[in-house]
Protein backbone atom coordinates (compact mmCIF):
# COMPACT_ATOMS: atom_id res chain seq x y z
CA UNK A 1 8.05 -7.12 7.05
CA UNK A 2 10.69 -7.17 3.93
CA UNK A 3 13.25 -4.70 4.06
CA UNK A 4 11.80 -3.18 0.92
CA UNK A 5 8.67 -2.29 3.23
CA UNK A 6 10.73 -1.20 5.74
CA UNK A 7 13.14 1.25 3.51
CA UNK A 8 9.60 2.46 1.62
CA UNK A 9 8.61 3.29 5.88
CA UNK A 10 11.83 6.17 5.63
CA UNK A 11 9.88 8.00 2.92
CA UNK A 12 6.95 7.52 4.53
CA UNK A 13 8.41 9.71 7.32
CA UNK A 14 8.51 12.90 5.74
CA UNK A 15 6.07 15.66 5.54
CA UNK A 16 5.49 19.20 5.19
CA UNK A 17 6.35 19.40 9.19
CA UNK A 18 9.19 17.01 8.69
CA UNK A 19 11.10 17.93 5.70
CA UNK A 20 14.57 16.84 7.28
CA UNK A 21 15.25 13.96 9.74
CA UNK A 22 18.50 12.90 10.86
CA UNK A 23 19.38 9.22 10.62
CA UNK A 24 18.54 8.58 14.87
CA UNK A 25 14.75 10.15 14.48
CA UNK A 26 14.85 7.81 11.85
CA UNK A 27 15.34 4.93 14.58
CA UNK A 28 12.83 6.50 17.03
CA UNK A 29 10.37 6.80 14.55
CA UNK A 30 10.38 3.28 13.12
CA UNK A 31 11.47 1.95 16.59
CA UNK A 32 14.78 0.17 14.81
CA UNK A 33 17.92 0.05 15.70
CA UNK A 34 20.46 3.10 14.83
CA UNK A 35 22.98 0.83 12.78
CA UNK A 36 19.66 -0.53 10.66
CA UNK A 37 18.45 3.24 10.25
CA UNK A 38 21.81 4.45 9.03
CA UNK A 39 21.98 1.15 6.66
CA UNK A 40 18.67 2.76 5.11
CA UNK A 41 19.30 6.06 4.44
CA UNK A 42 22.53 5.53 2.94
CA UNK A 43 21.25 3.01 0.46
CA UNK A 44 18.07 5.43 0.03
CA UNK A 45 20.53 8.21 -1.12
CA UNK A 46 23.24 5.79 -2.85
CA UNK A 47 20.13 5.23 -4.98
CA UNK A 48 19.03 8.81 -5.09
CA UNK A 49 15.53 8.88 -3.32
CA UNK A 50 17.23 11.05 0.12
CA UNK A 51 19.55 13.71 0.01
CA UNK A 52 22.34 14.00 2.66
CA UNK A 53 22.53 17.63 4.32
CA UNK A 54 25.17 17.59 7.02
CA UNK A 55 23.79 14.56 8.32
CA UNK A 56 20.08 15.66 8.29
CA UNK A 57 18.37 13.60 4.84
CA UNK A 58 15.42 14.79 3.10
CA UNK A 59 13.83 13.57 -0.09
CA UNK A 60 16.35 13.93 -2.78
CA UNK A 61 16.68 13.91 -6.56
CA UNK A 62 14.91 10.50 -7.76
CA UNK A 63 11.44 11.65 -6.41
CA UNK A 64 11.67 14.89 -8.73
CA UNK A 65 12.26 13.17 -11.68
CA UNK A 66 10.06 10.32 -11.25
CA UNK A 67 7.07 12.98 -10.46
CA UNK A 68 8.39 14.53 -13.72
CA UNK A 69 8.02 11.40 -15.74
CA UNK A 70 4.64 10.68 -14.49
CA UNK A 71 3.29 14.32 -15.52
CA UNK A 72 4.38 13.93 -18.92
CA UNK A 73 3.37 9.98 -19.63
CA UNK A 74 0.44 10.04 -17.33
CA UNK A 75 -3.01 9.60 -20.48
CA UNK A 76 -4.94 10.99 -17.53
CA UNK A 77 -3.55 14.28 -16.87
CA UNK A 78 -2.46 14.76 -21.00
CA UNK A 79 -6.27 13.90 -20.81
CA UNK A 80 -7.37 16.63 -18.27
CA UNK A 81 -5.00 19.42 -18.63
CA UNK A 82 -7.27 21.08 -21.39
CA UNK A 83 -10.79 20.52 -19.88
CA UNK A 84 -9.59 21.52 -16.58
CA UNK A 85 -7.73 24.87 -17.85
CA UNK A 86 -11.13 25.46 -19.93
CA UNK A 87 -12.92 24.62 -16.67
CA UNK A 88 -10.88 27.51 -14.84
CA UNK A 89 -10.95 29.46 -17.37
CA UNK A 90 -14.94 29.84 -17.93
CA UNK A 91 -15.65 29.66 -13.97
CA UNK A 92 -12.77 32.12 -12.68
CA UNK A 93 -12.39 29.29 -10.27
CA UNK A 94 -9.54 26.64 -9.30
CA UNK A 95 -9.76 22.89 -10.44
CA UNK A 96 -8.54 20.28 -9.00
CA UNK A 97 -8.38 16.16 -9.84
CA UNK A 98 -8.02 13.51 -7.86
CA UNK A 99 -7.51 9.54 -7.59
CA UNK A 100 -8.06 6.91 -5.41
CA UNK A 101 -4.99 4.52 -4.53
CA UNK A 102 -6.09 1.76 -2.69
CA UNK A 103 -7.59 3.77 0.64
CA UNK A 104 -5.75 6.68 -0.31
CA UNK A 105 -7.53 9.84 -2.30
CA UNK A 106 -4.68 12.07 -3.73
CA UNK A 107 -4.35 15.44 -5.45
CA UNK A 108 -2.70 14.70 -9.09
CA UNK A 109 -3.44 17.84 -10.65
CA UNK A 110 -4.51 21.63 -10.26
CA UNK A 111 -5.53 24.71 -12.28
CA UNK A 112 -5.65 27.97 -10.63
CA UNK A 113 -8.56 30.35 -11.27
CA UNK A 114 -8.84 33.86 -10.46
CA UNK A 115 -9.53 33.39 -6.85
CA UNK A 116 -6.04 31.70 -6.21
CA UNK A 117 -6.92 31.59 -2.38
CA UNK A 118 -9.70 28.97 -2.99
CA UNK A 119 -7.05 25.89 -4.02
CA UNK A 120 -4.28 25.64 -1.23
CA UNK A 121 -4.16 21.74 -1.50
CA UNK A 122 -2.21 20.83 -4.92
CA UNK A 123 -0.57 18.14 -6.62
CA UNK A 124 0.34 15.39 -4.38
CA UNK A 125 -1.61 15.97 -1.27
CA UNK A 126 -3.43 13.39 0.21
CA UNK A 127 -7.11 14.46 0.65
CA UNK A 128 -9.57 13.16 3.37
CA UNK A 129 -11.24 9.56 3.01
CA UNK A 130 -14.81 10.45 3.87
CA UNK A 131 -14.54 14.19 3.49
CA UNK A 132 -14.61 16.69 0.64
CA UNK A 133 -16.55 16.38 -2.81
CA UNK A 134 -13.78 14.75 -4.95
CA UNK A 135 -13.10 11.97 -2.56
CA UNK A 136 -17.07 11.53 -1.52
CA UNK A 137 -17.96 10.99 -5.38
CA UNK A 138 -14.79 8.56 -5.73
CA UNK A 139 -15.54 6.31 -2.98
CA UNK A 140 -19.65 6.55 -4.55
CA UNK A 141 -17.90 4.93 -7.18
CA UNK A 142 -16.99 1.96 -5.43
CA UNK A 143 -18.84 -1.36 -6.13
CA UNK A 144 -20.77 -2.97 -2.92
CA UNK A 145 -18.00 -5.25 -2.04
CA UNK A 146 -15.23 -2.43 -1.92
CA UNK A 147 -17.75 -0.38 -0.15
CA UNK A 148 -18.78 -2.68 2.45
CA UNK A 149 -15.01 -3.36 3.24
CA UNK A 150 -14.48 0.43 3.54
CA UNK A 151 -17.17 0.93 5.88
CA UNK A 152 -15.81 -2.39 7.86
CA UNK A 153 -12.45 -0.36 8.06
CA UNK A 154 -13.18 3.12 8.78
CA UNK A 155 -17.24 2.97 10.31
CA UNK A 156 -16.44 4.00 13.49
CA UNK A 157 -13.66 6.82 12.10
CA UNK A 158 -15.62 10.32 13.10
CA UNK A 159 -15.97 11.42 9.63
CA UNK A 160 -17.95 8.71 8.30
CA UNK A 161 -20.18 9.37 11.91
CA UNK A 162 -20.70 12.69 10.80
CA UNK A 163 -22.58 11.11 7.93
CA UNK A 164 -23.60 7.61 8.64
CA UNK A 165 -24.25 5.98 11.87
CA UNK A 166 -24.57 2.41 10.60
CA UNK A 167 -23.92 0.65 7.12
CA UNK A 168 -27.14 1.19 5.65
CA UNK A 169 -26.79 4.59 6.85
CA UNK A 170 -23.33 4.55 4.80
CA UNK A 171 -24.82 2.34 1.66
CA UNK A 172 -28.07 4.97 1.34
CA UNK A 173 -25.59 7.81 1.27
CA UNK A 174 -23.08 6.88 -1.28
CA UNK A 175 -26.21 5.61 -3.52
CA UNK A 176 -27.40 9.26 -3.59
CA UNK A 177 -24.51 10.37 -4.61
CA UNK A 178 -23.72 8.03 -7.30
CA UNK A 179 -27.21 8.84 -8.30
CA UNK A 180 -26.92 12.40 -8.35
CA UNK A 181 -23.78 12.23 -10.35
CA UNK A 182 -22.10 14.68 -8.59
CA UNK A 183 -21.65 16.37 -4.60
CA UNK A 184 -21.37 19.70 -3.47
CA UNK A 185 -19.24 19.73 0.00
CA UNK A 186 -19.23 23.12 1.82
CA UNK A 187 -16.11 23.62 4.28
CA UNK A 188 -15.48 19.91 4.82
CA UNK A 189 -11.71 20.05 4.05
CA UNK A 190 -10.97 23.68 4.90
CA UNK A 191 -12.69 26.28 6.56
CA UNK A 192 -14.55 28.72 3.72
CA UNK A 193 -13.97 26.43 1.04
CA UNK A 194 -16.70 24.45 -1.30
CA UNK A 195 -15.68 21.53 -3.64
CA UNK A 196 -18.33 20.75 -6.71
CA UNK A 197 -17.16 17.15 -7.94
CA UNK A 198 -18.34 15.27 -10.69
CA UNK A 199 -16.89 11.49 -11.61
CA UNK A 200 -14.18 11.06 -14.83
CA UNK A 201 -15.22 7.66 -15.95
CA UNK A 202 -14.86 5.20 -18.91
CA UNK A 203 -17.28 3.55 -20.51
CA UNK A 204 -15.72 -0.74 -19.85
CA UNK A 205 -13.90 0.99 -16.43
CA UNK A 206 -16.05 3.03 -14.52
CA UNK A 207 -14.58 6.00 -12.33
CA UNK A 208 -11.04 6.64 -13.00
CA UNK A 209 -11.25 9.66 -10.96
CA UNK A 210 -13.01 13.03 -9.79
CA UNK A 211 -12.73 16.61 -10.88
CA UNK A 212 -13.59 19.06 -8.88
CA UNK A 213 -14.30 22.79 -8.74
CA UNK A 214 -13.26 24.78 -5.58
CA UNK A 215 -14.61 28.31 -4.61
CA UNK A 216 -14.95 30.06 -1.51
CA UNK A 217 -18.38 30.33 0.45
CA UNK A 218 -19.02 33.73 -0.37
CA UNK A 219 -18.86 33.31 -4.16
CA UNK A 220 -21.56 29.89 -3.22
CA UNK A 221 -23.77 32.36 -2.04
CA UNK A 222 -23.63 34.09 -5.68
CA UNK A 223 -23.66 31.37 -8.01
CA UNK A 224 -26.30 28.49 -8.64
CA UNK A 225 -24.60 25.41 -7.26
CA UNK A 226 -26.26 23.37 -9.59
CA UNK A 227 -25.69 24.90 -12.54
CA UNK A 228 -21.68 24.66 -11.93
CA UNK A 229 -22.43 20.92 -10.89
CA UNK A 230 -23.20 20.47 -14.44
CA UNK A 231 -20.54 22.49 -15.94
CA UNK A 232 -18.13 20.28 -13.86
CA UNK A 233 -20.23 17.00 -14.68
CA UNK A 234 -19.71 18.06 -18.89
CA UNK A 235 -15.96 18.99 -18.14
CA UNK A 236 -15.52 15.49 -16.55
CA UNK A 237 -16.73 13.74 -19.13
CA UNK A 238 -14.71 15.73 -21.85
CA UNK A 239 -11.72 14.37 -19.81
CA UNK A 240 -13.24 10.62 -20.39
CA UNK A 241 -13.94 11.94 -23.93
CA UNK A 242 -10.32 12.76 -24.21
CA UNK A 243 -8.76 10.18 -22.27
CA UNK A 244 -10.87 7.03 -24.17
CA UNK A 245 -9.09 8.81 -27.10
CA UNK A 246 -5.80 8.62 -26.30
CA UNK A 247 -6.38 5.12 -25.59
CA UNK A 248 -7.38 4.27 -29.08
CA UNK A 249 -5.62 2.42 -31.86
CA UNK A 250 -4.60 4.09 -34.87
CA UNK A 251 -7.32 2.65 -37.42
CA UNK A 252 -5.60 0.54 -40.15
CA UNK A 253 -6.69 2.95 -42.93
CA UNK A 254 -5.17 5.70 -41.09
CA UNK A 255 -1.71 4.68 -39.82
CA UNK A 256 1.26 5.11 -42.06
CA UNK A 257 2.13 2.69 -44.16
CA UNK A 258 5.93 1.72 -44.05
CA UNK A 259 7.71 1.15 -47.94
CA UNK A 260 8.80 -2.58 -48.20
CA UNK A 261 11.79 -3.52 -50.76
CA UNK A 262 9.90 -4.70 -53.10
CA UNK A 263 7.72 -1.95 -54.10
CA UNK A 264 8.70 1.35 -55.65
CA UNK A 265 9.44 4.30 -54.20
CA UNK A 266 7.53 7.38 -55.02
CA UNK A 267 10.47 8.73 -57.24
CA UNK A 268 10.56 5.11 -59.04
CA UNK A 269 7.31 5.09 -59.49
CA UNK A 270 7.82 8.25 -61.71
């Protein structure tokens, strides 16, 4: 393993129950030696991606501002922030969106509704494979070679059991899914919560990613399921709407055109 793989293993370290670590748990952890560990977390905060706290490090000043530069460049969430605010809005309900990263499913985005209790996972968190409605309708998404690998990987991991027993088992599920368009998932990522996810997709890329609504049980029990499953399925695609958009040349007769020196300027012209 490169030391570039190694260093990117000291980030990988920290969590919301290990916000500090001290250069020695460092070298437990990764099982290298002390001199090596200290080696890495004084280059990581020479180049500003720890912080040094009396000789405890946690993730320092480079991560903030790269996080920052992704939410204002990112098309997708310039894309989503208005559907997903309308979405809230019109449902009293928190949003959430989500994309897959090679086997990983992450939070990139939130809205808070008026039940604020409903959404306690938010930007950043990594969500459950093979559990939850926004990563269920992402991996539906995946073309029979991905999925096959995926089910090669993680088959015998107890929350694709809870579903699927065998492949075709896994293959027949999935293909419902993709055919329904959307999932519904009742507490499958927290207790008393319900995700309704729909896929954001473009028309020459497929899924880029999943939106999902997130209530509590009780307000299930109220509403019809199905009708919000459409709400979020029109949402999503408002995103794709928006998102094909931004990714749009100017038309010719549309963009400015810039004066060359050889033609006269407006006041010249008069």
């Amino acid at each position: 393993m490169s030391k570039f793989a190694r260093m990117i293993e000291v980030l990988d370290l920290f969590s919301t129950a290990h916000i500090t670590l001290s250069a020695e748990e460092v070298a437990e952890r990764l099982q290298i030696s002390r001199p090596t560990a200290f080696r890495y977390v004084r280059e990581l905060t020479a180049a500003g991606f720890l912080a040094n706290t009396s000789g405890r490090y946690e993730l320092g000043p480079r991560v903030i501002t790269l996080d920052y530069l992704i939410r204002e460049t990112d098309p997708l969430l310039r894309a989503a922030e208005g559907p997903m605010q309308q979405l809230a809005a019109e449902t009293s309900h928190g949003v959430i969106l989500c994309r897959m990263y090679n086997d990983a499913i992450i939070n990139v985005h939130k809205e808070t509704g008026y039940d604020r209790r409903a959404v306690s996972f938010g930007r950043g968190r990594e969500m459950p494979l093979f559990r939850g409605a926004g990563s269920k309708v992402l991996v539906a998404a995946q073309n029979a070679r991905r999925l096959r690998r995926l089910h090669d990987l993680y088959g015998n991991h107890p929350d694709v059991q809870a579903f699927a027993p065998n492949w075709p088992a896994f293959r027949h599920y999935f293909a419902q899914i993709r055919q329904d368009g959307y999932f519904v998932s009742v507490e499958e990522v927290e207790p008393n919560t319900v995700g309704i996810a729909a896929p954001v997709s473009l028309p020459e890329t497929g899924v880029v990613a999943s939106l999902s609504l997130i209530l509590t049980r009780q307000r299930l029990e109220q509403v019809n399921p199905d009708g919000l499953a459409q709400l979020v399925s029109r949402r999503a695609r408002a995103i794709g709407g928006a998102l094909l958009a931004l990714s749009l040349p100017v038309p010719a007769e549309s963009a400015p055109v810039a004066p060359t020196n050889d033609a006269p300027t407006t006041e010249a012209a008069h």
